[in-house]
C-alpha atoms as a PDB file:
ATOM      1  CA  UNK A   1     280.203 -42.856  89.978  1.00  0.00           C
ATOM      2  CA  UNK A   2     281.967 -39.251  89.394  1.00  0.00           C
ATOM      3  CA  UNK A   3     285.393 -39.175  88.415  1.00  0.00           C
ATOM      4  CA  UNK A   4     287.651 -37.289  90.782  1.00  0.00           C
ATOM      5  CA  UNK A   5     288.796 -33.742  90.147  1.00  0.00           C
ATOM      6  CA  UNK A   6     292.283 -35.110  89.417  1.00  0.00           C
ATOM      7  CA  UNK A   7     290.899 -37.306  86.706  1.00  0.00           C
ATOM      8  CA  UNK A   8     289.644 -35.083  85.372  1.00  0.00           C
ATOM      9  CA  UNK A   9     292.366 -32.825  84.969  1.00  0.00           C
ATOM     10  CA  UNK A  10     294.665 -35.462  84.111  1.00  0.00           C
ATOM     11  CA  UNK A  11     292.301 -35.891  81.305  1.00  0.00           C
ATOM     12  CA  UNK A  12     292.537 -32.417  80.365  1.00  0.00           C
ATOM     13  CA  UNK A  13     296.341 -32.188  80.642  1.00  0.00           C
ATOM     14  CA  UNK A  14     296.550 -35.802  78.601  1.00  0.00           C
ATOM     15  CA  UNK A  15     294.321 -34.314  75.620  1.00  0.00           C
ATOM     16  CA  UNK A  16     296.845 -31.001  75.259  1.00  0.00           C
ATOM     17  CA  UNK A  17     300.142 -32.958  75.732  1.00  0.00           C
ATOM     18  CA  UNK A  18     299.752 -33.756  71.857  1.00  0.00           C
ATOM     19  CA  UNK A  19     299.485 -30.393  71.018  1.00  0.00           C
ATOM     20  CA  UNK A  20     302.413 -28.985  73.187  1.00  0.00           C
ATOM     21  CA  UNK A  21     304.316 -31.455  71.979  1.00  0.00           C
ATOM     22  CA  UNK A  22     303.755 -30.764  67.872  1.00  0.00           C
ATOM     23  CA  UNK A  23     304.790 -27.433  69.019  1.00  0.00           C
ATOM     24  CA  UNK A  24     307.666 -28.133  71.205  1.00  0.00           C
ATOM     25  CA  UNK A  25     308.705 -30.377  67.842  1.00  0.00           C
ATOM     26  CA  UNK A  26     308.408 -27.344  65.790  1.00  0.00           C
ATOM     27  CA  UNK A  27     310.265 -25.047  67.987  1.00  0.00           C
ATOM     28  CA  UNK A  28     313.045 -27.900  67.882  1.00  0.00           C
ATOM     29  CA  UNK A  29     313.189 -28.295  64.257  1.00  0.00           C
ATOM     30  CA  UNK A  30     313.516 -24.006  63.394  1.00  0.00           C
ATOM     31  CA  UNK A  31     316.498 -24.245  66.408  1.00  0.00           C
ATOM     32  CA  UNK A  32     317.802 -26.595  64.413  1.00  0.00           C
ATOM     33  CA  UNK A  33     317.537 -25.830  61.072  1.00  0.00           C
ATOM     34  CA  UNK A  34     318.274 -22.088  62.086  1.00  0.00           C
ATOM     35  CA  UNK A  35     321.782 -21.358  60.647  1.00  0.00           C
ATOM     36  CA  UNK A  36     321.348 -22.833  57.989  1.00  0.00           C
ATOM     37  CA  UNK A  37     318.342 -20.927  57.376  1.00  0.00           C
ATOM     38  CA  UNK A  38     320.117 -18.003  58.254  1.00  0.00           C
ATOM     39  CA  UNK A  39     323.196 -18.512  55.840  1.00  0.00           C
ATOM     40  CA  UNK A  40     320.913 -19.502  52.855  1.00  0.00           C
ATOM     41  CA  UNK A  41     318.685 -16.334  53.302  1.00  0.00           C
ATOM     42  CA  UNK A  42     321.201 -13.461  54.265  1.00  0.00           C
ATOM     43  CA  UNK A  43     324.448 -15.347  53.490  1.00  0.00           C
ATOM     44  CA  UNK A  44     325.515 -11.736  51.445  1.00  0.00           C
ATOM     45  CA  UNK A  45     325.302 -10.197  55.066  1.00  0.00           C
ATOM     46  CA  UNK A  46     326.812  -9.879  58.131  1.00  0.00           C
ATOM     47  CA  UNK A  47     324.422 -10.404  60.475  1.00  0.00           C
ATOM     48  CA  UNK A  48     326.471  -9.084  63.661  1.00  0.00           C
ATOM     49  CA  UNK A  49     326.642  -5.309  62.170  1.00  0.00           C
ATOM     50  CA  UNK A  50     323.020  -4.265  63.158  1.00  0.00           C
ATOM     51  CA  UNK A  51     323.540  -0.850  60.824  1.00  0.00           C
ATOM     52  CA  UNK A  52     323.904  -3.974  57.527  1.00  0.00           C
ATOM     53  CA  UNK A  53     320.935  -5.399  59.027  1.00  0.00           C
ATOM     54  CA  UNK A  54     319.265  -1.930  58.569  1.00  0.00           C
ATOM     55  CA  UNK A  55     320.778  -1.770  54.768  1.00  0.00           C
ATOM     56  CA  UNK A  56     319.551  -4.947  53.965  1.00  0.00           C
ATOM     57  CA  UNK A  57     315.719  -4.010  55.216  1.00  0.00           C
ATOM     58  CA  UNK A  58     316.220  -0.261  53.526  1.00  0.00           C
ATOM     59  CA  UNK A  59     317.401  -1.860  50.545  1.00  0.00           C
ATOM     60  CA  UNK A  60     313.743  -4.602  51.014  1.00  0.00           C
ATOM     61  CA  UNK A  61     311.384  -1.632  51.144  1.00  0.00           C
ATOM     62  CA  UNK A  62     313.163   0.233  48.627  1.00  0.00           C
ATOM     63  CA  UNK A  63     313.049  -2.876  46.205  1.00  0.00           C
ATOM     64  CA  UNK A  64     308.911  -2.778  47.214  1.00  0.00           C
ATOM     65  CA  UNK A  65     308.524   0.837  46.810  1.00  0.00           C
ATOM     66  CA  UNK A  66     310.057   0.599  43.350  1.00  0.00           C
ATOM     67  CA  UNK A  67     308.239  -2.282  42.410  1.00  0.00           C
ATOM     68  CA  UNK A  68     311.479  -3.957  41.246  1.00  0.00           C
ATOM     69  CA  UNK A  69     311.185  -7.608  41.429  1.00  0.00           C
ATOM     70  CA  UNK A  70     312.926  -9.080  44.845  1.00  0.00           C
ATOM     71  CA  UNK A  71     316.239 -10.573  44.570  1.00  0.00           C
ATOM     72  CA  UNK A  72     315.299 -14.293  45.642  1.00  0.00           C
ATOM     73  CA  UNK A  73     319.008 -15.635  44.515  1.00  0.00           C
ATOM     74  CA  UNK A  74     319.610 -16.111  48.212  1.00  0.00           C
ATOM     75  CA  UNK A  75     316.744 -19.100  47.929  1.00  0.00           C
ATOM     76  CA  UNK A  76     318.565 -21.999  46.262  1.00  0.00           C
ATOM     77  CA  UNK A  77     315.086 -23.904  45.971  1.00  0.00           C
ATOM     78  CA  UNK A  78     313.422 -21.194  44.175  1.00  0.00           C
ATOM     79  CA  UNK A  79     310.315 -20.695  46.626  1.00  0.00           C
ATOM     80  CA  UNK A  80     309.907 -18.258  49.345  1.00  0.00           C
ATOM     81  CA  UNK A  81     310.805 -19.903  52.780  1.00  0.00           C
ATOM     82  CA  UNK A  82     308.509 -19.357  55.454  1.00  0.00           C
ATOM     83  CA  UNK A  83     309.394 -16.485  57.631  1.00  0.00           C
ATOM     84  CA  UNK A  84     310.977 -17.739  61.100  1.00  0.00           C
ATOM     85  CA  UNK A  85     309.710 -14.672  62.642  1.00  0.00           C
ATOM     86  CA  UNK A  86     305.435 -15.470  61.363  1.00  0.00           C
ATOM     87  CA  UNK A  87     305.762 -18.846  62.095  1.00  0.00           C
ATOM     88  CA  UNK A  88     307.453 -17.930  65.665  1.00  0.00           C
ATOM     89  CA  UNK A  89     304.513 -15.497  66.132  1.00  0.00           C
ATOM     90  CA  UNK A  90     301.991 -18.709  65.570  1.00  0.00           C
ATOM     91  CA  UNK A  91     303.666 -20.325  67.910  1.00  0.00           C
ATOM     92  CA  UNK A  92     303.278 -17.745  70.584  1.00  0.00           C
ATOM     93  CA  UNK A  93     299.398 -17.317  69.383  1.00  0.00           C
ATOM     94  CA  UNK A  94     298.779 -20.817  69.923  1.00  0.00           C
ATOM     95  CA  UNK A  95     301.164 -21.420  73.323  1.00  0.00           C
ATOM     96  CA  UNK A  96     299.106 -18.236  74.321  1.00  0.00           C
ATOM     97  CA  UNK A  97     294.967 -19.952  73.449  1.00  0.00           C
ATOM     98  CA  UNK A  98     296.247 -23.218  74.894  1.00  0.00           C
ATOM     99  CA  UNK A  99     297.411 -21.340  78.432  1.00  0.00           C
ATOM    100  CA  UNK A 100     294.339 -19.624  78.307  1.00  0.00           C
ATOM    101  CA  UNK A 101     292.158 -22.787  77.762  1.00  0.00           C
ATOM    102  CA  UNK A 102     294.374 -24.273  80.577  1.00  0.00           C
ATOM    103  CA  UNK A 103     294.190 -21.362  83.152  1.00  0.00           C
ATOM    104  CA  UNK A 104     289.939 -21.709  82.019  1.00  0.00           C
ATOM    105  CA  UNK A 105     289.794 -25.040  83.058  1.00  0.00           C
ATOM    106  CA  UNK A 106     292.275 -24.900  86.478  1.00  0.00           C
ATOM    107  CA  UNK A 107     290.287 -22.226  87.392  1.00  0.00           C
ATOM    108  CA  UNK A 108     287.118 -24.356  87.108  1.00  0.00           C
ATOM    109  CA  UNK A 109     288.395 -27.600  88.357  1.00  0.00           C
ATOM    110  CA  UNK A 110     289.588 -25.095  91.331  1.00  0.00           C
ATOM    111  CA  UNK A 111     286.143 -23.794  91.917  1.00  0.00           C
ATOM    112  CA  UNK A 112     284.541 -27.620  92.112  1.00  0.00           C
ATOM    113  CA  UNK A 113     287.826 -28.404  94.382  1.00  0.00           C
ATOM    114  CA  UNK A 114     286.537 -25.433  96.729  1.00  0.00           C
ATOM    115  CA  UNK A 115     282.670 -26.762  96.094  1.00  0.00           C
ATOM    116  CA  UNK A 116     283.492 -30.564  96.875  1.00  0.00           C
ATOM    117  CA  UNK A 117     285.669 -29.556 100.233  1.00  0.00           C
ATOM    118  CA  UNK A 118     282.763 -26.829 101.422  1.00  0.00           C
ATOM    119  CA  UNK A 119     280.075 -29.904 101.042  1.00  0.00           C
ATOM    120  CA  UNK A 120     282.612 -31.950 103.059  1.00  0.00           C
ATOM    121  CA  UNK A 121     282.855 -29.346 105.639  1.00  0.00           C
ATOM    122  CA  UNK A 122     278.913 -29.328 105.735  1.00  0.00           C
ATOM    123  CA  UNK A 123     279.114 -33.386 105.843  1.00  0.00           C
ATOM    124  CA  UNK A 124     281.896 -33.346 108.876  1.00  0.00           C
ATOM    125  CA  UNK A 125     279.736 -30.373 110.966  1.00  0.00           C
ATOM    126  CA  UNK A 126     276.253 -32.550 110.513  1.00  0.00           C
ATOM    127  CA  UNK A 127     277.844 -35.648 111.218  1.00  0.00           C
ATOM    128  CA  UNK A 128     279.306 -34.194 114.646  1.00  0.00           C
ATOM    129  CA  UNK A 129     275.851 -32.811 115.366  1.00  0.00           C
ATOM    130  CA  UNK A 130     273.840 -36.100 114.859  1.00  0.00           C
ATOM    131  CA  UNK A 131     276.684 -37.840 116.490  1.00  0.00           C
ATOM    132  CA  UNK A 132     276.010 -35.352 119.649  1.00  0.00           C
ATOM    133  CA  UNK A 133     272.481 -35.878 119.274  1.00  0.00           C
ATOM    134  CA  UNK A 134     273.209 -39.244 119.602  1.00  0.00           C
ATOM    135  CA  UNK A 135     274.951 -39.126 122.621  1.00  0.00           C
ATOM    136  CA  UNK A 136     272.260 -36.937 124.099  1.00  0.00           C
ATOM    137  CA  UNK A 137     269.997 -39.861 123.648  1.00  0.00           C
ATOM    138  CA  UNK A 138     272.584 -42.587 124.541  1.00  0.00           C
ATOM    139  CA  UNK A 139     272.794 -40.609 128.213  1.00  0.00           C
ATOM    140  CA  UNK A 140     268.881 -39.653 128.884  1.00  0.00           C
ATOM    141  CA  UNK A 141     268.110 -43.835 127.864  1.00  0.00           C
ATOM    142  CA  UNK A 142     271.448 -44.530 130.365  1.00  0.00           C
ATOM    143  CA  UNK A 143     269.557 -42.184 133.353  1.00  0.00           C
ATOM    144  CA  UNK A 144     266.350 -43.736 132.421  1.00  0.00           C
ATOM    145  CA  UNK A 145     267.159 -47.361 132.871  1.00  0.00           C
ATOM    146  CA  UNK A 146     269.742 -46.609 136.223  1.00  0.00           C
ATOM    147  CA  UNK A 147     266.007 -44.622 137.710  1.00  0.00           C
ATOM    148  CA  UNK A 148     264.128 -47.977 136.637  1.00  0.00           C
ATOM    149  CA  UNK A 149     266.776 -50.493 137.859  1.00  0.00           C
ATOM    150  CA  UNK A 150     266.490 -48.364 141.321  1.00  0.00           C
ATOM    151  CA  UNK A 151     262.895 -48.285 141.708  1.00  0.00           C
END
């Protein structure tokens, strides 16, 4: 027996809810942890005054340019957190291949929708023509016993 269209979806929409949700757990977690983030990595700046935020990025590329070693006092642990801004671009990357995959398979479980109701179309329009052809036959057998019973 073939498993309905909506199965089979629902099976497709079970097997990505894992994903979504490792995601949707990581999206959490940087919301959360975000301040403090913030306040351990540009505590020395105010991060309202976007013409500091340009001094701070000036004073980066500078620090690069010069090949002075980067000031990492602002990272209490003493390794380079992850930047929110990479990992947020991962997360769009992957949001982005899953809707694709998803739009992929809607679109085909779409196409065998459309298939499944044009063979039930062709079903309903032969099944109205037998059942006329049927009634064709019921009448000319009805005719031909009323001519015998009268003979």
């Amino acid at each position: 027996m073939t498993r309905s269209h909506s199965e089979a979806l629902h099976e497709s929409l079970t097997r990505h809810h894992g994903s979504v949700n490792v995601v949707l757990r990581a999206v959490v977690i940087m919301a959360q942890h975000r301040d403090a983030f913030v306040q351990e990595r540009y505590g020395q700046y105010d991060l309202s005054d976007p013409f500091l935020a340009l001094q701070r990025d000036s004073e980066v590329l500078e620090g690069r340019e010069q090949g002075q070693p980067q000031d990492h006092s602002h990272n209490v642990r003493g390794h380079v957190s992850p930047n929110p801004l990479a990992v947020l671009k991962l997360v769009m990357t992957h949001c982005k291949r899953m809707q694709e995959k998803m739009m992929a398979q809607l679109a085909a479980a779409e196409s065998r929708h459309r298939r499944v109701i044009a063979d039930l179309e062709e079903e309903k329009r032969r099944h109205a023509q037998d059942t006329a052809e049927g009634d064709d036959v019921t009448y000319m057998l009805e005719k031909e016993r009323e001519r015998l019973l009268q003979q």
